[in-house]
C-alpha atoms as a PDB file:
ATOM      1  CA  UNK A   1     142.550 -88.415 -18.155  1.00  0.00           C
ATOM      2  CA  UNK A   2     145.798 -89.647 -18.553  1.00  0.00           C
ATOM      3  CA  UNK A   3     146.175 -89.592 -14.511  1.00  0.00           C
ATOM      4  CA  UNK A   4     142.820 -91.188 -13.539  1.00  0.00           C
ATOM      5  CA  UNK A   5     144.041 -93.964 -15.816  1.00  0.00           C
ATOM      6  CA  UNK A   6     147.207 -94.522 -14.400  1.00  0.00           C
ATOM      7  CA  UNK A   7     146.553 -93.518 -10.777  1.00  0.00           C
ATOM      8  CA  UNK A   8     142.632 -94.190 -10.448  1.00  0.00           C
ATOM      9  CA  UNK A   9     143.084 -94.044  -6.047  1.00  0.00           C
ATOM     10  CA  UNK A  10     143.621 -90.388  -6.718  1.00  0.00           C
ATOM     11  CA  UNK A  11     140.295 -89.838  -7.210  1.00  0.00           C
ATOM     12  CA  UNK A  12     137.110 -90.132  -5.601  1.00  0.00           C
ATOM     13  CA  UNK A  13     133.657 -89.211  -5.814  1.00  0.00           C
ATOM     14  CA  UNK A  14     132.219 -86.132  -3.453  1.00  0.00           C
ATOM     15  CA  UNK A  15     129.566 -86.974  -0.787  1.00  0.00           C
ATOM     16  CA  UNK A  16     126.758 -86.009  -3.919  1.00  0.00           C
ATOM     17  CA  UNK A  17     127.802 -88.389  -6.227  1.00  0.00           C
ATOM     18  CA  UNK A  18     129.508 -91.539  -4.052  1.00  0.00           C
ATOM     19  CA  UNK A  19     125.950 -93.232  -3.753  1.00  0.00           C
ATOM     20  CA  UNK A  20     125.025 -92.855  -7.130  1.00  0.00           C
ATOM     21  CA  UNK A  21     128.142 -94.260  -8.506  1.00  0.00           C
ATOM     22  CA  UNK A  22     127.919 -97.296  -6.029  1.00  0.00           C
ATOM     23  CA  UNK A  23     124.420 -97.663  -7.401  1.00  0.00           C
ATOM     24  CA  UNK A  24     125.466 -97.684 -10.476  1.00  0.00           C
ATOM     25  CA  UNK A  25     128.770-100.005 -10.199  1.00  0.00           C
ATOM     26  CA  UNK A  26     126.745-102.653  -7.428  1.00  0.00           C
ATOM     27  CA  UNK A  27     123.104-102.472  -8.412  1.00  0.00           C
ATOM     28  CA  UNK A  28     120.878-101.735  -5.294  1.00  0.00           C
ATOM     29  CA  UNK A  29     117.612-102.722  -4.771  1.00  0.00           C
ATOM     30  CA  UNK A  30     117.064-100.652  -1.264  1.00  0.00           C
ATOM     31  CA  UNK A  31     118.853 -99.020   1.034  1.00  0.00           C
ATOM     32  CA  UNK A  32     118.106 -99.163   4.724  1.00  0.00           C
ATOM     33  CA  UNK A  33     119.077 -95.879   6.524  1.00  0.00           C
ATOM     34  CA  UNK A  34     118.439 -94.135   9.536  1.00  0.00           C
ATOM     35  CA  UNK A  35     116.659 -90.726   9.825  1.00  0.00           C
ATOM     36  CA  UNK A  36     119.406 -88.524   8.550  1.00  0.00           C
ATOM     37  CA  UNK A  37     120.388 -90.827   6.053  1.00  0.00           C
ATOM     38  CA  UNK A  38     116.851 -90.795   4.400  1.00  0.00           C
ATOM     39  CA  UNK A  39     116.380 -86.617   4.575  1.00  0.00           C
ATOM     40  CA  UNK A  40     119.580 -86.855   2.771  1.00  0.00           C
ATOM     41  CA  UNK A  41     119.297 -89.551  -0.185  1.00  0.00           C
ATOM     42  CA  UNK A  42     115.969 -87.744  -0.431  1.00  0.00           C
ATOM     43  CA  UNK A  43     117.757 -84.801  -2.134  1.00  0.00           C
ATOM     44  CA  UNK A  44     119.456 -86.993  -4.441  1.00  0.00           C
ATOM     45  CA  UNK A  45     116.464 -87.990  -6.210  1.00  0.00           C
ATOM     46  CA  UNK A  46     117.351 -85.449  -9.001  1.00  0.00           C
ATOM     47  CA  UNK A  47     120.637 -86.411  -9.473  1.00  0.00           C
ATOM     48  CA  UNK A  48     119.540 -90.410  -9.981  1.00  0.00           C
ATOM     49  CA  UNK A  49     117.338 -88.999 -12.817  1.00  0.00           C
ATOM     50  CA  UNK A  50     119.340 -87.023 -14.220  1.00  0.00           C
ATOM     51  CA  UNK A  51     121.996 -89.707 -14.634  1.00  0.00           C
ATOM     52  CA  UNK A  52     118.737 -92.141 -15.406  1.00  0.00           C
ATOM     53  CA  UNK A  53     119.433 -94.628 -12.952  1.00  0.00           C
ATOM     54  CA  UNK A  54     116.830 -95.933 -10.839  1.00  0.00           C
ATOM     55  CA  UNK A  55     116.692 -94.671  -6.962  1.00  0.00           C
ATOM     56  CA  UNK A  56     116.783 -98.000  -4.313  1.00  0.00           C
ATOM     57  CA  UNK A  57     114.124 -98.058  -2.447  1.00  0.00           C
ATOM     58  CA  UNK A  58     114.737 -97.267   1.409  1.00  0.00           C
ATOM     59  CA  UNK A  59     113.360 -98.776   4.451  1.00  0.00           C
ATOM     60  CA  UNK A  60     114.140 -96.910   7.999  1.00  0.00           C
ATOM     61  CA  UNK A  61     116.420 -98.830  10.041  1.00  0.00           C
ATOM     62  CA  UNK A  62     114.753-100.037  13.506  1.00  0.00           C
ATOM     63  CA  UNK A  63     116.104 -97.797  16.582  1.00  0.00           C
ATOM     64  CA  UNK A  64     115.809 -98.997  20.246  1.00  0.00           C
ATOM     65  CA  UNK A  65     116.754 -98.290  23.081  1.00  0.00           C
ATOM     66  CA  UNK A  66     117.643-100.945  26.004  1.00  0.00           C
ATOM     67  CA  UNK A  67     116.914 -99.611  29.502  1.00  0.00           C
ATOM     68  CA  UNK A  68     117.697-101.085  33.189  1.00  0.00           C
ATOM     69  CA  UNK A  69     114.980-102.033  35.810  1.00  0.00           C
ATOM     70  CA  UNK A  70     115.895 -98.356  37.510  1.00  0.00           C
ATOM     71  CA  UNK A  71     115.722 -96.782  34.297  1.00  0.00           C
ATOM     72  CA  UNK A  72     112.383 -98.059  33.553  1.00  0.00           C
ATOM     73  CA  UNK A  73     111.318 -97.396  37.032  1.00  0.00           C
ATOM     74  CA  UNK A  74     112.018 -93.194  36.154  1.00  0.00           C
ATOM     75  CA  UNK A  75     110.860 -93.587  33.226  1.00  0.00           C
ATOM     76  CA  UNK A  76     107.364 -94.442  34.682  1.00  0.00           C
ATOM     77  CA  UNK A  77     107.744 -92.301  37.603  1.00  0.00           C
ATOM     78  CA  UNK A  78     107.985 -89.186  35.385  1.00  0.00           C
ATOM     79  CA  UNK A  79     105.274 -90.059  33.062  1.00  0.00           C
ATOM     80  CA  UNK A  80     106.844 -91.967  30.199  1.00  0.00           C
ATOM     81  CA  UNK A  81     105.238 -94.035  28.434  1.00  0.00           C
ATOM     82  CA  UNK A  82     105.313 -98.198  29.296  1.00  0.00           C
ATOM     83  CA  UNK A  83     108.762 -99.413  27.804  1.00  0.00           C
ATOM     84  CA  UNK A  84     108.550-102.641  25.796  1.00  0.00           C
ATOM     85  CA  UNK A  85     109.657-105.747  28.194  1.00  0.00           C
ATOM     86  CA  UNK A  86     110.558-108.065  25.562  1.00  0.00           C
ATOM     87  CA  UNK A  87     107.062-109.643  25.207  1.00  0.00           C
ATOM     88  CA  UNK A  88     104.568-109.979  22.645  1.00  0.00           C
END
């Protein structure tokens, strides 16, 4: 104890426990994550109630992918499905 009080940067949380202590020092209301992210904070959901803090909620962070003309071209020319041009 005497340590972590006098040299705090020492210490740090594991992987387990750094969200829930950054939920609980900067109140979150979501998260947004990307597919492995999500699987993962999904496992957590015990530890936020066993500490009784409420879990963020989490929205999946948009993905895309930005292809050229000839890209697009294969794409089509293999059987892929119509990439998005940019309009509505």
């Amino acid at each position: 104890q005497k340590t972590a009080l006098s040299d705090p940067q020492r210490y740090s949380p594991d992987v387990a426990l750094r969200p829930l202590l950054a939920d609980y020092l900067f109140p979150t209301v979501a998260h947004v994550l990307g597919p492995g992210e999500i699987a993962y904070h999904a496992m957590l959901k015990p530890l936020y109630q066993l500490f009784d803090l409420p879990q963020p909620l989490i929205f999946p962070r948009k993905s895309y992918t930005v292809l050229s003309q000839e890209e697009s071209e294969l794409l089509r020319e293999y059987g892929g499905t119509e990439p998005w041009n940019g309009g509505t």
